[in-house]
Every structure is written in C-alpha cells, then in structure tokens.
PDB file of N, CA and C in Angstrom:
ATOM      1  N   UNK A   1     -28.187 -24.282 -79.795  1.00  0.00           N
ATOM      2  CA  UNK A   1     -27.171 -24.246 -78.769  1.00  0.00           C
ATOM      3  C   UNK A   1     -27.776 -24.831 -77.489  1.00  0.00           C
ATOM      4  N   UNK A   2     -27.277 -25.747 -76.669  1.00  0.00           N
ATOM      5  CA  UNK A   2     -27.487 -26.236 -75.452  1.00  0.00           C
ATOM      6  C   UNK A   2     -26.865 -25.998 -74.564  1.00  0.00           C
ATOM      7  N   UNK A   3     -27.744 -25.816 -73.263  1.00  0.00           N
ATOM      8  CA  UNK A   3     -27.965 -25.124 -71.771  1.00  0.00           C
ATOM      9  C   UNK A   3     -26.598 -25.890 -71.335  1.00  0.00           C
ATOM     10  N   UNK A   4     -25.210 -25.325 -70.782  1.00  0.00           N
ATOM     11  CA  UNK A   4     -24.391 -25.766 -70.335  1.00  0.00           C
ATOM     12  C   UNK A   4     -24.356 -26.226 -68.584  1.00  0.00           C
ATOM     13  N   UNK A   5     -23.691 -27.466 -68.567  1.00  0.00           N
ATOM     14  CA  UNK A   5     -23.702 -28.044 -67.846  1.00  0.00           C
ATOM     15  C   UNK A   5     -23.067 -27.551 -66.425  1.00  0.00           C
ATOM     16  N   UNK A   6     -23.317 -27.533 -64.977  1.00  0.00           N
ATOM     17  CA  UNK A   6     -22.827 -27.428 -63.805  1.00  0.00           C
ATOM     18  C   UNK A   6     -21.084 -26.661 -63.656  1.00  0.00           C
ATOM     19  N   UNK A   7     -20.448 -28.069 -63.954  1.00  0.00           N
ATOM     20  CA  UNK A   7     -19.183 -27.487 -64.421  1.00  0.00           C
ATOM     21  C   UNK A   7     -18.447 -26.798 -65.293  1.00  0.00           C
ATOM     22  N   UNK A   8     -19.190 -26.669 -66.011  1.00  0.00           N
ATOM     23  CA  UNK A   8     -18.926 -25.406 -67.319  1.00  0.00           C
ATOM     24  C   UNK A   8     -19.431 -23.832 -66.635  1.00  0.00           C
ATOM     25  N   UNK A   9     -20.405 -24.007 -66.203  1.00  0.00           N
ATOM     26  CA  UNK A   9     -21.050 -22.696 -65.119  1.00  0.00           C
ATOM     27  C   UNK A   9     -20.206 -22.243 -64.924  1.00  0.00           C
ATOM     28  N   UNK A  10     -19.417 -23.287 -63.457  1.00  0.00           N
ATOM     29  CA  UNK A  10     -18.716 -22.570 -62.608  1.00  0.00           C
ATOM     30  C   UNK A  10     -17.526 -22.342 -62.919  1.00  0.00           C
ATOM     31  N   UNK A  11     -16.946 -22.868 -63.979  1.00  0.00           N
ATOM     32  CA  UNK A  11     -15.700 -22.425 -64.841  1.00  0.00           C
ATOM     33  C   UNK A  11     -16.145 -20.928 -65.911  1.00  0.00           C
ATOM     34  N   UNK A  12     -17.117 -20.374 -66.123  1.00  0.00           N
ATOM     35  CA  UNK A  12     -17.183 -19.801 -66.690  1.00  0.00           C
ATOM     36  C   UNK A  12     -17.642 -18.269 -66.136  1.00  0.00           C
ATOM     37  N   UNK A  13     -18.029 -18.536 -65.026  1.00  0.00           N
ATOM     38  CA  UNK A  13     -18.287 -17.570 -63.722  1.00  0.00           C
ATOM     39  C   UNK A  13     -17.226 -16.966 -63.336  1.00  0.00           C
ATOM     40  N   UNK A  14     -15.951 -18.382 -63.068  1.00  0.00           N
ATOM     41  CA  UNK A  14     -15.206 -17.521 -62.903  1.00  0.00           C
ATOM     42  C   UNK A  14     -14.133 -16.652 -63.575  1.00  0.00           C
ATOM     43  N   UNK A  15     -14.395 -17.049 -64.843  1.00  0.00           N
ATOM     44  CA  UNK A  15     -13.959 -16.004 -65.789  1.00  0.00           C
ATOM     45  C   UNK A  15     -14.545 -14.444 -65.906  1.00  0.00           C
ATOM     46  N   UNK A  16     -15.632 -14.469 -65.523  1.00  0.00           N
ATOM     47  CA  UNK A  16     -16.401 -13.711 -65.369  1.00  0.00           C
ATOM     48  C   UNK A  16     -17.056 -13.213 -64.222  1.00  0.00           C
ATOM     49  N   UNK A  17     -16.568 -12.803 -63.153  1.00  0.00           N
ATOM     50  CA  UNK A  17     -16.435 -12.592 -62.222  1.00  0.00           C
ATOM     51  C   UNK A  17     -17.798 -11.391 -61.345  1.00  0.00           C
ATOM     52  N   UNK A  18     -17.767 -10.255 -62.196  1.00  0.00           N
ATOM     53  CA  UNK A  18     -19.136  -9.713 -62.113  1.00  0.00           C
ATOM     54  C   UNK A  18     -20.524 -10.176 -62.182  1.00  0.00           C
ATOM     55  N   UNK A  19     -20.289 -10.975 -62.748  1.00  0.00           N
ATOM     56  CA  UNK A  19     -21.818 -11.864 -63.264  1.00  0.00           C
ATOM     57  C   UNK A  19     -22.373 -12.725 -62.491  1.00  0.00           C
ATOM     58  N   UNK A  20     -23.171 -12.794 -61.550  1.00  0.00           N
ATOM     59  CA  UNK A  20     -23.815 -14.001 -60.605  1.00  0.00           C
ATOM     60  C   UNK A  20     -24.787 -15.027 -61.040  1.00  0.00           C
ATOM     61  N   UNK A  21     -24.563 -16.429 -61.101  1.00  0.00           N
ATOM     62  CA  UNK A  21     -25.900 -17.264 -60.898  1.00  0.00           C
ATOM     63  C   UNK A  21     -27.153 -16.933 -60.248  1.00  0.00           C
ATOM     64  N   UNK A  22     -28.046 -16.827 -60.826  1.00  0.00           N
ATOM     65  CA  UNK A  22     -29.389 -16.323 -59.928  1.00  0.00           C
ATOM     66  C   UNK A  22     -30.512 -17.259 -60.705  1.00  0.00           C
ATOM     67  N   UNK A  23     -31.144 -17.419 -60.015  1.00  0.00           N
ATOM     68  CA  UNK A  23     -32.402 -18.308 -60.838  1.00  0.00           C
ATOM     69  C   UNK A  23     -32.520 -19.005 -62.514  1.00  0.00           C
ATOM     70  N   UNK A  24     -31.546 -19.481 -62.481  1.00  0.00           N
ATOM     71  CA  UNK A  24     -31.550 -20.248 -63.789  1.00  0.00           C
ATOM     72  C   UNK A  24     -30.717 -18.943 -64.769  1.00  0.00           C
ATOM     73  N   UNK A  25     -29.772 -17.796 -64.641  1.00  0.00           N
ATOM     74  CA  UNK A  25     -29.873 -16.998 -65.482  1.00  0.00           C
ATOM     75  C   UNK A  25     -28.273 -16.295 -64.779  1.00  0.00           C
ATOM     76  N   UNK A  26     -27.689 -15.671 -65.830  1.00  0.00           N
ATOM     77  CA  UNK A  26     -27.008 -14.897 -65.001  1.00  0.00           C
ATOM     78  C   UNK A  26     -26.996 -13.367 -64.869  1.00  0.00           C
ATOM     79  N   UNK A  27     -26.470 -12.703 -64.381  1.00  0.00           N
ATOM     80  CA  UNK A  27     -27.203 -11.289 -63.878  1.00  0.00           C
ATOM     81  C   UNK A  27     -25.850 -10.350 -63.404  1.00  0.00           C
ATOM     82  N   UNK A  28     -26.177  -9.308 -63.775  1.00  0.00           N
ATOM     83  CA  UNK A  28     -25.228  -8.240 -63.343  1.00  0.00           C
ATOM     84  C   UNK A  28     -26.275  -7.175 -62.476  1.00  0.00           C
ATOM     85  N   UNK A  29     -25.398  -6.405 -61.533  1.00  0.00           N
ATOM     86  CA  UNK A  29     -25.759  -4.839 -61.815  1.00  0.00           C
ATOM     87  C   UNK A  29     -25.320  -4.116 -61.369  1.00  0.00           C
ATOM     88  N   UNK A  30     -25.472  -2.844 -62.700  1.00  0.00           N
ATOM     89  CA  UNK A  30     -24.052  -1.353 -62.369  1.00  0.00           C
ATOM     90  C   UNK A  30     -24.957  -0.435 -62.116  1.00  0.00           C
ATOM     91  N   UNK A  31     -24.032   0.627 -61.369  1.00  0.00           N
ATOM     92  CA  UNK A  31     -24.557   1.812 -60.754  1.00  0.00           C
ATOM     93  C   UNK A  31     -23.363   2.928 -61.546  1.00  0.00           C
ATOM     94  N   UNK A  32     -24.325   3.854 -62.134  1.00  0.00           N
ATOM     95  CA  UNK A  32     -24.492   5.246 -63.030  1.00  0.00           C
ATOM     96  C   UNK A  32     -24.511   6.284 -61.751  1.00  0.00           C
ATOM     97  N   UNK A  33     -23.791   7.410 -62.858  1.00  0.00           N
ATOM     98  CA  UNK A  33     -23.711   8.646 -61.695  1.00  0.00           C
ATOM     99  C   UNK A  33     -24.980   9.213 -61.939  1.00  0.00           C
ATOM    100  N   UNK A  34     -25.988   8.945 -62.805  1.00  0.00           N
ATOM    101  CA  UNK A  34     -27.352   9.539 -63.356  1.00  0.00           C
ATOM    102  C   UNK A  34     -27.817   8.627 -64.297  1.00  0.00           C
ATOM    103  N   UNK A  35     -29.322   9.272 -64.002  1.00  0.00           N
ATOM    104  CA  UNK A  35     -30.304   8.571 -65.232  1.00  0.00           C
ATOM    105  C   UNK A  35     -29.566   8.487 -66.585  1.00  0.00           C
ATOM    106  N   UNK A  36     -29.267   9.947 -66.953  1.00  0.00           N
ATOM    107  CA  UNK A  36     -28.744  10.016 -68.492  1.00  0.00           C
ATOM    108  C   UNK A  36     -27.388   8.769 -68.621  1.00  0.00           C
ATOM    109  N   UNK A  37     -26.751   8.684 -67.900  1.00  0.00           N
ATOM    110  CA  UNK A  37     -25.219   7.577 -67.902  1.00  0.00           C
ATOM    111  C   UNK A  37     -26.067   6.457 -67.918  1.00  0.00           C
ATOM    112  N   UNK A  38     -27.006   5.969 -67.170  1.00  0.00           N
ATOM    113  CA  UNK A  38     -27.795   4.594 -67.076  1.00  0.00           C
ATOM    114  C   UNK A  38     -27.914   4.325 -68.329  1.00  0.00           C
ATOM    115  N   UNK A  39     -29.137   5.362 -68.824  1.00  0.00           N
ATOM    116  CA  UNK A  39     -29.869   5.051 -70.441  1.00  0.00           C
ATOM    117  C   UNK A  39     -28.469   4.984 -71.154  1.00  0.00           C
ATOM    118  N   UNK A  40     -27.393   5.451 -71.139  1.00  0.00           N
ATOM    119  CA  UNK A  40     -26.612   5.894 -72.731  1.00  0.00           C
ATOM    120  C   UNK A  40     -25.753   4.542 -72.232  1.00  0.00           C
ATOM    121  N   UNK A  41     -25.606   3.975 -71.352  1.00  0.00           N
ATOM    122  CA  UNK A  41     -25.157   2.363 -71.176  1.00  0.00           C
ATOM    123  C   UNK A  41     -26.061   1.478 -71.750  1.00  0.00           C
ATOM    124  N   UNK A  42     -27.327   1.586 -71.388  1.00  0.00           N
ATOM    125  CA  UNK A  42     -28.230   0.769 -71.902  1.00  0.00           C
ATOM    126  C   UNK A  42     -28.421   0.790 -73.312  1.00  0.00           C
ATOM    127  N   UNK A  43     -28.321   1.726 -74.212  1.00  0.00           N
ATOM    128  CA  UNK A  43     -28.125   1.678 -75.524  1.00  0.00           C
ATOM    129  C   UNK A  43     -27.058   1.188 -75.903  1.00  0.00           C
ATOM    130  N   UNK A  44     -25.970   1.646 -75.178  1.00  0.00           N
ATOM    131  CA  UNK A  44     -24.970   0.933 -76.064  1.00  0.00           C
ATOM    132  C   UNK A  44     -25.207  -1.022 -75.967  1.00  0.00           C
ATOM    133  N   UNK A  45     -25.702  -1.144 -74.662  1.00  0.00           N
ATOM    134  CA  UNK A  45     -25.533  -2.893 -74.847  1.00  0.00           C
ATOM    135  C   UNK A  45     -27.093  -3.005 -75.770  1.00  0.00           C
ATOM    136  N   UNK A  46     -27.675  -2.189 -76.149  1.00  0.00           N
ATOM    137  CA  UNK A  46     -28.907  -2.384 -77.033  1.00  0.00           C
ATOM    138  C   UNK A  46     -28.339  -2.828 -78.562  1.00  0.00           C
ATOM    139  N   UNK A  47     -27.560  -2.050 -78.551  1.00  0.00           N
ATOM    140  CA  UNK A  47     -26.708  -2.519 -80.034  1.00  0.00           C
ATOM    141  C   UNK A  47     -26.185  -3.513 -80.226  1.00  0.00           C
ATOM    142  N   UNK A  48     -25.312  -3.695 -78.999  1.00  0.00           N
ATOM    143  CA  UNK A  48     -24.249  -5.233 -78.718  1.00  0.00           C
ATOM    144  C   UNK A  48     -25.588  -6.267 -79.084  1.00  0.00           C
ATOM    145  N   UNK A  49     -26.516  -6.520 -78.627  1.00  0.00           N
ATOM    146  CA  UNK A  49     -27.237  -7.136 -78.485  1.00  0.00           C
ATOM    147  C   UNK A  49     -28.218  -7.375 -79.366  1.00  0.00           C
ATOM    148  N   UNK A  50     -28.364  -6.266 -80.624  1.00  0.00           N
ATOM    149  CA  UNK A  50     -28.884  -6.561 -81.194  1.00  0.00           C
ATOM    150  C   UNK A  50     -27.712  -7.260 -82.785  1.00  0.00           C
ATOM    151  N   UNK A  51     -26.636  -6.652 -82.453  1.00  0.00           N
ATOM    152  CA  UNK A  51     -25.615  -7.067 -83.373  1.00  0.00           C
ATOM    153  C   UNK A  51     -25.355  -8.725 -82.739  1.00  0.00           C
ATOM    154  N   UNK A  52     -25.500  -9.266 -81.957  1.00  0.00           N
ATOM    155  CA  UNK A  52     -25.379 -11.069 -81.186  1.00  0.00           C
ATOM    156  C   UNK A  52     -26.470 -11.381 -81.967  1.00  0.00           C
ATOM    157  N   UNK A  53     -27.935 -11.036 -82.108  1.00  0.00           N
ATOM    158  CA  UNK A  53     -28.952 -11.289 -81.788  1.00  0.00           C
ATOM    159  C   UNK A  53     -29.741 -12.485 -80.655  1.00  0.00           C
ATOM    160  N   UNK A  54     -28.878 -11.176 -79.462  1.00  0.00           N
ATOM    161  CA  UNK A  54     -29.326 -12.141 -78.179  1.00  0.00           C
ATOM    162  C   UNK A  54     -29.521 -10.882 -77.263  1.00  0.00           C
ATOM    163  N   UNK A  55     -31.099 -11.135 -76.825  1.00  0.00           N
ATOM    164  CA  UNK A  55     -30.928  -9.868 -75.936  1.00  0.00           C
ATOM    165  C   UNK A  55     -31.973 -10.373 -74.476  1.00  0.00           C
ATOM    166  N   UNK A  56     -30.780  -9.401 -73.634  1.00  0.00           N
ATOM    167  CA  UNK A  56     -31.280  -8.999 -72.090  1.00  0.00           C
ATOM    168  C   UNK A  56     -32.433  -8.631 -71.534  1.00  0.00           C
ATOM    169  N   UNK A  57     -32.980  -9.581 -70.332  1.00  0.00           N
ATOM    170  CA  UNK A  57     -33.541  -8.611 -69.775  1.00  0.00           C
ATOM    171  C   UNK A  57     -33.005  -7.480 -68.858  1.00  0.00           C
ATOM    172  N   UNK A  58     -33.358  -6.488 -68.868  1.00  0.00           N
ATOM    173  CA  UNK A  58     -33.042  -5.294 -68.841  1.00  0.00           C
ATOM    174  C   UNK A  58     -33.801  -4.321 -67.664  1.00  0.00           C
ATOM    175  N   UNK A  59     -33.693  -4.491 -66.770  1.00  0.00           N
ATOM    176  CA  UNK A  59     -34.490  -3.634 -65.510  1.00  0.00           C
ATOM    177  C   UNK A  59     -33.783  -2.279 -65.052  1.00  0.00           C
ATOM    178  N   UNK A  60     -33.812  -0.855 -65.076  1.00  0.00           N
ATOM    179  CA  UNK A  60     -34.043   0.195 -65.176  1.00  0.00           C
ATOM    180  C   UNK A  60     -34.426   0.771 -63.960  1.00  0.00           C
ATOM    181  N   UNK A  61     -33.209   1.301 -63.016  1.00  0.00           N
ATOM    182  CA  UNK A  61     -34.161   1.916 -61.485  1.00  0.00           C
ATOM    183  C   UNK A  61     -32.936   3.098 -61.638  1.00  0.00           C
ATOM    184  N   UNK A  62     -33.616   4.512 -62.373  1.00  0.00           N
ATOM    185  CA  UNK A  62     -32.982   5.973 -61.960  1.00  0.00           C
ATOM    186  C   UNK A  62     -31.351   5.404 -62.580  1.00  0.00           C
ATOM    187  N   UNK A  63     -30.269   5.106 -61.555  1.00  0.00           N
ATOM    188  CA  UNK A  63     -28.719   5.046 -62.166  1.00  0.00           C
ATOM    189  C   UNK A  63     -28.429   3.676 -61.905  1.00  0.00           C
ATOM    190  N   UNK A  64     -29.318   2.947 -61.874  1.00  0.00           N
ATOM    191  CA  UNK A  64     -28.573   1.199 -61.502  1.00  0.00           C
ATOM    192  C   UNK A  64     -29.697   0.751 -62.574  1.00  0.00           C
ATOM    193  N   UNK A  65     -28.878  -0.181 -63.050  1.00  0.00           N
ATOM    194  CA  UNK A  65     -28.994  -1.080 -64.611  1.00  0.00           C
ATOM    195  C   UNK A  65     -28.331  -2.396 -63.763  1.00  0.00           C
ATOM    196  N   UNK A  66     -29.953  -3.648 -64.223  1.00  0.00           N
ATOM    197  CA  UNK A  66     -29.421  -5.289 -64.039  1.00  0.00           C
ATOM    198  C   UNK A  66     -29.779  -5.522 -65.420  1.00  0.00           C
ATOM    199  N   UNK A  67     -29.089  -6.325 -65.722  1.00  0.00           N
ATOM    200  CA  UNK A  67     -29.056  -6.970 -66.757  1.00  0.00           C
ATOM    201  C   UNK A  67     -28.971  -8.368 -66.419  1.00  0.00           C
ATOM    202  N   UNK A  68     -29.932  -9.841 -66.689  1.00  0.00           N
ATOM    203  CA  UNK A  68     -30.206 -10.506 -67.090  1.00  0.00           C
ATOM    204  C   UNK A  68     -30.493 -11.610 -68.455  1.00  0.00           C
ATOM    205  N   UNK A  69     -29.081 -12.466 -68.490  1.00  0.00           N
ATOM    206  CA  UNK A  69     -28.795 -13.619 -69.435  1.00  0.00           C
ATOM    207  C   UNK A  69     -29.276 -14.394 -68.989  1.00  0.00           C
ATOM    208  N   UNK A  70     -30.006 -15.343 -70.329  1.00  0.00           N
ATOM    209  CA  UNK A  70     -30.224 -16.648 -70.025  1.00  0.00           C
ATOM    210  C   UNK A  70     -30.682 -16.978 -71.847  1.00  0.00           C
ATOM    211  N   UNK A  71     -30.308 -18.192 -72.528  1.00  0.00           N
ATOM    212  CA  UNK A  71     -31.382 -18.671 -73.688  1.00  0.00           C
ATOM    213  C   UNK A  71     -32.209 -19.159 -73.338  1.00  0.00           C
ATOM    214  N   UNK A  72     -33.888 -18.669 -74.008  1.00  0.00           N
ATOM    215  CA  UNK A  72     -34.956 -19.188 -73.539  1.00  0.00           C
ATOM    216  C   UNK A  72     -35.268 -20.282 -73.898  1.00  0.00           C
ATOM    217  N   UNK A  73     -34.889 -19.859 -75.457  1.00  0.00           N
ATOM    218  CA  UNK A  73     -35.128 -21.734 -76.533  1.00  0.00           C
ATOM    219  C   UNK A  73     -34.216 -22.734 -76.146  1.00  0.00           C
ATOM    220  N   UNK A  74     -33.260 -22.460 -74.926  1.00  0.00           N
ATOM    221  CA  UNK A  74     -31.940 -23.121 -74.707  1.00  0.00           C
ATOM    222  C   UNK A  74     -32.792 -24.050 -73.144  1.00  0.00           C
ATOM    223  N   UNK A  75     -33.925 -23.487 -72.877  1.00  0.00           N
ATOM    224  CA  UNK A  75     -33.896 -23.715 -71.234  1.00  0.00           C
ATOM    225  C   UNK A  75     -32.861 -23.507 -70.677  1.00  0.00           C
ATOM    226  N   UNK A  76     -31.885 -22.968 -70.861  1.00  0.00           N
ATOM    227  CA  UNK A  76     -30.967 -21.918 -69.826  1.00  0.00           C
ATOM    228  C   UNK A  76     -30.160 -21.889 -69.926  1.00  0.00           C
ATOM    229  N   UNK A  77     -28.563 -21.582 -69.561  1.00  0.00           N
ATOM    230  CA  UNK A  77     -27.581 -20.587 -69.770  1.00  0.00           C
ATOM    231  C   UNK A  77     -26.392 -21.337 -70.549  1.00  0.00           C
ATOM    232  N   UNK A  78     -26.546 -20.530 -71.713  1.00  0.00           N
ATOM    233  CA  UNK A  78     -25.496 -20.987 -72.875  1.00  0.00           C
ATOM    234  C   UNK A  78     -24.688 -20.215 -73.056  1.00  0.00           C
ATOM    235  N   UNK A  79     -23.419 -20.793 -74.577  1.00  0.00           N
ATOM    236  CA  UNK A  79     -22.425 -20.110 -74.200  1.00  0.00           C
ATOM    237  C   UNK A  79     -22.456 -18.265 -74.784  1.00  0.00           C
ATOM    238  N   UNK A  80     -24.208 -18.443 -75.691  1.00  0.00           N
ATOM    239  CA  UNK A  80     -24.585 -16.856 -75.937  1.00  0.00           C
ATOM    240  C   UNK A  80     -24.139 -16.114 -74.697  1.00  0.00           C
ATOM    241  N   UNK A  81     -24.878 -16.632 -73.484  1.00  0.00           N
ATOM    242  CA  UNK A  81     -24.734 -15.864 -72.627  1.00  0.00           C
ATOM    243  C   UNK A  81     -23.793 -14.900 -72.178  1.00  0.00           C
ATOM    244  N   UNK A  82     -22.312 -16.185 -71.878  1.00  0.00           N
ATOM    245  CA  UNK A  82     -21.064 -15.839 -71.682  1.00  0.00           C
ATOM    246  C   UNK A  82     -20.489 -14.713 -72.415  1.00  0.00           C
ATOM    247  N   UNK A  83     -20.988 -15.196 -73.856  1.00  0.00           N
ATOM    248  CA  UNK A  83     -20.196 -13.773 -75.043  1.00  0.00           C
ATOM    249  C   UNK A  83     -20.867 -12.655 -74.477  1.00  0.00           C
ATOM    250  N   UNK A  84     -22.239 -12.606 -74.532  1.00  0.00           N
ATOM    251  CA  UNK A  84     -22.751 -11.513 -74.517  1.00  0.00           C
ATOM    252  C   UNK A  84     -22.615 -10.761 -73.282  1.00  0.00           C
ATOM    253  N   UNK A  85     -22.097 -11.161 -72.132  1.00  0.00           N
ATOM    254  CA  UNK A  85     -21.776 -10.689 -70.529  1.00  0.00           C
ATOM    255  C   UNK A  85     -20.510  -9.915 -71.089  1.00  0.00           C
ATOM    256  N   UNK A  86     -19.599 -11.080 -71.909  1.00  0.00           N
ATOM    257  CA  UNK A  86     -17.888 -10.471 -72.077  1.00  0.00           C
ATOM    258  C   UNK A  86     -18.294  -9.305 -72.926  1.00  0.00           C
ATOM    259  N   UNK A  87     -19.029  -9.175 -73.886  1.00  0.00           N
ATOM    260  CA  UNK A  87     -19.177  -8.054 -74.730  1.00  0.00           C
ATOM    261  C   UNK A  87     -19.470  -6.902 -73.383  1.00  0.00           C
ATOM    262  N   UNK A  88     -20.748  -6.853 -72.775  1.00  0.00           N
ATOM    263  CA  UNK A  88     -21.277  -6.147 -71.875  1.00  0.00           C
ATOM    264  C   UNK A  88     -20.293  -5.766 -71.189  1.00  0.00           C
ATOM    265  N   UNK A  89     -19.219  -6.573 -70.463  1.00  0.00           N
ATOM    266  CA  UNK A  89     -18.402  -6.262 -69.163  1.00  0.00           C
ATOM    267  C   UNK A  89     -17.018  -5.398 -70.101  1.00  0.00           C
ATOM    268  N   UNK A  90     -17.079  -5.079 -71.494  1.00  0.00           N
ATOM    269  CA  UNK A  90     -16.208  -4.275 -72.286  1.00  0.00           C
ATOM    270  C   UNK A  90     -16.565  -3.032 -72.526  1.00  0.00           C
ATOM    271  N   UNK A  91     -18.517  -2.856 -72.846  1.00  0.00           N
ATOM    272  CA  UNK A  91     -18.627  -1.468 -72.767  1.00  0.00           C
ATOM    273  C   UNK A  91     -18.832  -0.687 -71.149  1.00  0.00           C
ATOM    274  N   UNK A  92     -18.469  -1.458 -70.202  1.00  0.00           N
ATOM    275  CA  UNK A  92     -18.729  -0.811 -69.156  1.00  0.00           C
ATOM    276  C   UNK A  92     -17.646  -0.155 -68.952  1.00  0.00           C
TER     277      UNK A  92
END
C-alpha cells in the first residue's frame, strides 16, 4: 500500500475530523474519567488492531490516551490508517 498523496490527506482529514496531521502521522487524543476507562479503551483498540493487523502507537498518561497512525513500510500515511482511525473513532 502507498503513502497517500497531499490531496487525499486533506480530503480524508476531513472526513475525519478528530484526527490531526502531526509529523508525518496522524494522531488523536481522548480523555477518560480514570486510569481503569483509559486501559479498557486501550484494549479494546488493541483488538481492532490486531484484527487490521495494523497497530498504533499508543502513549498512556493516567486518563488521556494518543494514539498515533502512520505505515512504516508505507513511509507514511495510508489508507490503513484512515480505516483504522474510523474503526477507533467507533469504539470511542
């Protein structure tokens, strides 16, 4: 799969509206009423993600969860990405 182009980005951003361009990648992040709500979000997109087989980086502070897309073998943001945000932005 190949790294989509400029205008595909920004058409696809804005379908996706939560999700920001940030350094080659795109990126969310939600805020939990607690640790325990953080982790039991983070599992569930552990599954999503392992059922894509495409997975996030994943950074972890107490009740706020970022999550970070990008394909690595892609040099950067494909349309994995996109699914896997729309999957993500469903279990939230």
């Amino acid at each position: 799969m190949s790294a989509l182009f400029h205008s595909d980005l920004t058409q696809r951003l804005s379908a996706t509206p939560a999700w920001k361009l940030q350094d080659g990648a795109i990126t969310r992040t939600l805020s939990f009423p607690d640790f325990v709500a953080a982790m039991t979000f983070v599992n569930r997109v552990a599954e999503a993600a392992e059922s894509a087989g495409h997975h996030p980086d994943i950074d972890i502070r107490y009740n706020k969860v970022t999550l970070v897309l990008s394909t690595h073998d892609a040099g950067g943001i494909t349309e994995k990405d996109f699914l896997l945000a729309s999957e993500i932005d469903r279990l939230v």
